[in-house]
Protein backbone atom coordinates (compact mmCIF):
# COMPACT_ATOMS: atom_id res chain seq x y z
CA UNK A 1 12.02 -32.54 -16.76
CA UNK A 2 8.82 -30.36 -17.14
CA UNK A 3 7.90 -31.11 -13.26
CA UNK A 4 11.82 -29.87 -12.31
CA UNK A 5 11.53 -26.80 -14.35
CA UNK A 6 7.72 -25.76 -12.67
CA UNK A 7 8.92 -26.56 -9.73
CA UNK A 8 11.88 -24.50 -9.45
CA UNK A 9 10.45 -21.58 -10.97
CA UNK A 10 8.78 -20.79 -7.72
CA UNK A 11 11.86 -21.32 -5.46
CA UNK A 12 13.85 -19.21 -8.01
CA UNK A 13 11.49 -16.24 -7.01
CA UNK A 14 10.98 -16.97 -3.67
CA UNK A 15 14.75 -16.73 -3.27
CA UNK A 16 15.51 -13.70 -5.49
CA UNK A 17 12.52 -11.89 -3.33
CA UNK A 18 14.20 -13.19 0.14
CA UNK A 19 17.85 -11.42 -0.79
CA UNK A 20 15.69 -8.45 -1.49
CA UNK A 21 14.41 -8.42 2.05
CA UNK A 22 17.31 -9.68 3.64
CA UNK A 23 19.17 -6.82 1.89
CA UNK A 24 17.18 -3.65 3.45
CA UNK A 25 14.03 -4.29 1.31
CA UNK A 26 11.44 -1.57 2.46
CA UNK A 27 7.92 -2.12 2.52
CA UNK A 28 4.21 -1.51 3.56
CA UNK A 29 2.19 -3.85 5.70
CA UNK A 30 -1.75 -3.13 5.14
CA UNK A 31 -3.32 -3.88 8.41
CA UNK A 32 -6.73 -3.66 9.93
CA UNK A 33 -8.06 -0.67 11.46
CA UNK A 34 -9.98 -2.80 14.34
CA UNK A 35 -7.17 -4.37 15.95
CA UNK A 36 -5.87 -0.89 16.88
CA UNK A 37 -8.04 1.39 19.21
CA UNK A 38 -5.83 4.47 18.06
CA UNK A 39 -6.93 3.83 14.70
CA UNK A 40 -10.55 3.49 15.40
CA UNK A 41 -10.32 6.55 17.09
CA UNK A 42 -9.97 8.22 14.05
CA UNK A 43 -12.31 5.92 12.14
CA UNK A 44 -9.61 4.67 10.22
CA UNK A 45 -10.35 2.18 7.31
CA UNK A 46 -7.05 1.17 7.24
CA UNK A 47 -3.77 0.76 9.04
CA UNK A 48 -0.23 0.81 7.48
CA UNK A 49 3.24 -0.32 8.91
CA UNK A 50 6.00 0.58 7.37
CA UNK A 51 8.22 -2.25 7.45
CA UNK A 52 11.74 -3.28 6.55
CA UNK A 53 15.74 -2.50 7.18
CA UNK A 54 15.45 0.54 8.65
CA UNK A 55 14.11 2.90 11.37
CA UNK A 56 10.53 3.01 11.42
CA UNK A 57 10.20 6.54 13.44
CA UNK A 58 11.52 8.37 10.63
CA UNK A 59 9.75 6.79 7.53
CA UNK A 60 7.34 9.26 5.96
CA UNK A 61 4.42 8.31 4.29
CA UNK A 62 1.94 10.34 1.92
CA UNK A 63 -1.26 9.23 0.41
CA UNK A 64 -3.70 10.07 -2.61
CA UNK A 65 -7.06 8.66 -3.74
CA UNK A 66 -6.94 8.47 -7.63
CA UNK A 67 -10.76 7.88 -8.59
CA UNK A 68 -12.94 7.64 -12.13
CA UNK A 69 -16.04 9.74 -10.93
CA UNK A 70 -18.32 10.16 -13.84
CA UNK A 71 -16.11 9.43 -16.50
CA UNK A 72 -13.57 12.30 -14.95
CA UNK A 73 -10.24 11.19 -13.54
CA UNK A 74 -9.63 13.06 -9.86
CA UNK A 75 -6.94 12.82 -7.52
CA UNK A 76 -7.10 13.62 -4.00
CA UNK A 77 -4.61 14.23 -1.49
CA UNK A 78 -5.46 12.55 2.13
CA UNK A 79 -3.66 13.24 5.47
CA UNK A 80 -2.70 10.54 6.61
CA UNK A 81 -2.71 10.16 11.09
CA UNK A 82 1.27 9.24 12.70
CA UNK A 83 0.28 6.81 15.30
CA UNK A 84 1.96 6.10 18.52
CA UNK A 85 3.65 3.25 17.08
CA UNK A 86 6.87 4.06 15.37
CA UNK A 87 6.12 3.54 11.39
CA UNK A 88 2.96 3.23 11.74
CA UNK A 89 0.05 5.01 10.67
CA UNK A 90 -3.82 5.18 9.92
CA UNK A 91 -6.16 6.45 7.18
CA UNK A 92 -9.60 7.43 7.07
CA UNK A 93 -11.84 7.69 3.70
CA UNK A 94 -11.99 11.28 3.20
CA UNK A 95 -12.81 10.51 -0.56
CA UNK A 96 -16.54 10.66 -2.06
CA UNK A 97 -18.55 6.80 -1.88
CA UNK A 98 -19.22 7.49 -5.73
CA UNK A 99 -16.92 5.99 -8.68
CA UNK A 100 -13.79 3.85 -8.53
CA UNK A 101 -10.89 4.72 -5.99
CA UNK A 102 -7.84 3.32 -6.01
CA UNK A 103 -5.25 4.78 -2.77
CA UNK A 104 -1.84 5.37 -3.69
CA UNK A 105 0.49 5.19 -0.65
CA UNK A 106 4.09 5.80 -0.74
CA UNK A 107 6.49 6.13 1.56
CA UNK A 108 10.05 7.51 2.20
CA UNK A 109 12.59 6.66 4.39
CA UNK A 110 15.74 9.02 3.48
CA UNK A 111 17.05 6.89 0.27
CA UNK A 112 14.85 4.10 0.26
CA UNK A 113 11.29 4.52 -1.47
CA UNK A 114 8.36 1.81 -1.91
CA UNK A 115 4.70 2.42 -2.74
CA UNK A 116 1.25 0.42 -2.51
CA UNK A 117 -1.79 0.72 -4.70
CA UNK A 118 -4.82 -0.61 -2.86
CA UNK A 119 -8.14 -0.46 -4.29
CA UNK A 120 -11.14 1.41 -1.93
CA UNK A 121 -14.98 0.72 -2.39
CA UNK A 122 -17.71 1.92 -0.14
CA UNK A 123 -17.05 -1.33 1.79
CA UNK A 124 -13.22 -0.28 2.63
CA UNK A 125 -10.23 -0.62 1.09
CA UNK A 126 -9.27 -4.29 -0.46
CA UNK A 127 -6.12 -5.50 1.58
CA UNK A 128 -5.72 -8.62 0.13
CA UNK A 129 -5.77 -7.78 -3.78
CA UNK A 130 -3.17 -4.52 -2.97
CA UNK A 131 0.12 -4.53 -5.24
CA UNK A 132 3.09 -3.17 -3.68
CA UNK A 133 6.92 -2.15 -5.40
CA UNK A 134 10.25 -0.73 -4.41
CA UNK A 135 9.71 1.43 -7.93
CA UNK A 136 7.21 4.09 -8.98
CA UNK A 137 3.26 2.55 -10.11
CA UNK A 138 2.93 4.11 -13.65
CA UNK A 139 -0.66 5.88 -14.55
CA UNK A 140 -1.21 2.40 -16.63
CA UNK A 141 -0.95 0.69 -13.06
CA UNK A 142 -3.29 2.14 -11.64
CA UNK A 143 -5.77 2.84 -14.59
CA UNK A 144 -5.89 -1.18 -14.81
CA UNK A 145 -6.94 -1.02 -10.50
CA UNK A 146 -9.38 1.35 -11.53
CA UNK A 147 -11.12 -0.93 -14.47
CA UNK A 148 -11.19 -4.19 -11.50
């Protein structure tokens, strides 16, 4: 019974994620910068696609690095570079290499909303670890990026 039960705990969310996406789910795709030479040319350190049920050339997407520099909280706004691509765009580090960053990227796409928190270093930002949601990140989200 035990095996049955950890089993299907997994499919269970697996499927109640799939009707999400089936149903017009709207996300962000973190990409790399190199495989892109439009985003090198603006020495991006990352690439992001927004992805999903809808159409990609009118998505809007805004971006701010949220950093602990010497015990001080700071939040900068970044511009973030439309490239050719429909929905997709690039983003340099225009945020000091001192204290913690974590980049706060949300996106709009008339009603739909999502937004991904993706921590930066001096090394570039941390694709793999980012945490994304179809509802606002709370300060407490991304105070406990900040303290990884």
């Amino acid at each position: 019974m035990r095996n049955t039960i950890v089993f299907a705990t997994p499919v269970a969310a697996a499927l109640a994620l799939s009707g999400q996406l089936i149903a017009g789910g709207f996300f962000l795709q973190l990409g790399n910068p190199e495989a892109s030479a439009e985003a090198r040319k603006v020495n991006a350190i990352v690439t992001v696609k927004a992805a999903g049920c809808h159409d990609p050339a009118t998505a809007k997407l805004t971006a701010t690095a949220i950093g602990m520099v010497n015990g001080q909280r700071r939040e900068i706004p970044l511009k973030v570079e439309a490239l050719s691509e429909p929905g997709m765009f690039a983003l340099a580090q225009q945020w000091p290499k001192e204290g913690r960053w974590v980049i706060e990227l949300v996106a709009k796409n008339g009603e739909q909303f999502t937004n991904t928190l993706v921590i930066a270093s001096p090394q570039g930002v941390d694709r793999l670890h980012a945490k994304g949601d179809m509802r606002k990140f709370a300060d407490a989200d991304v105070d406990a990026m900040l303290k990884q």
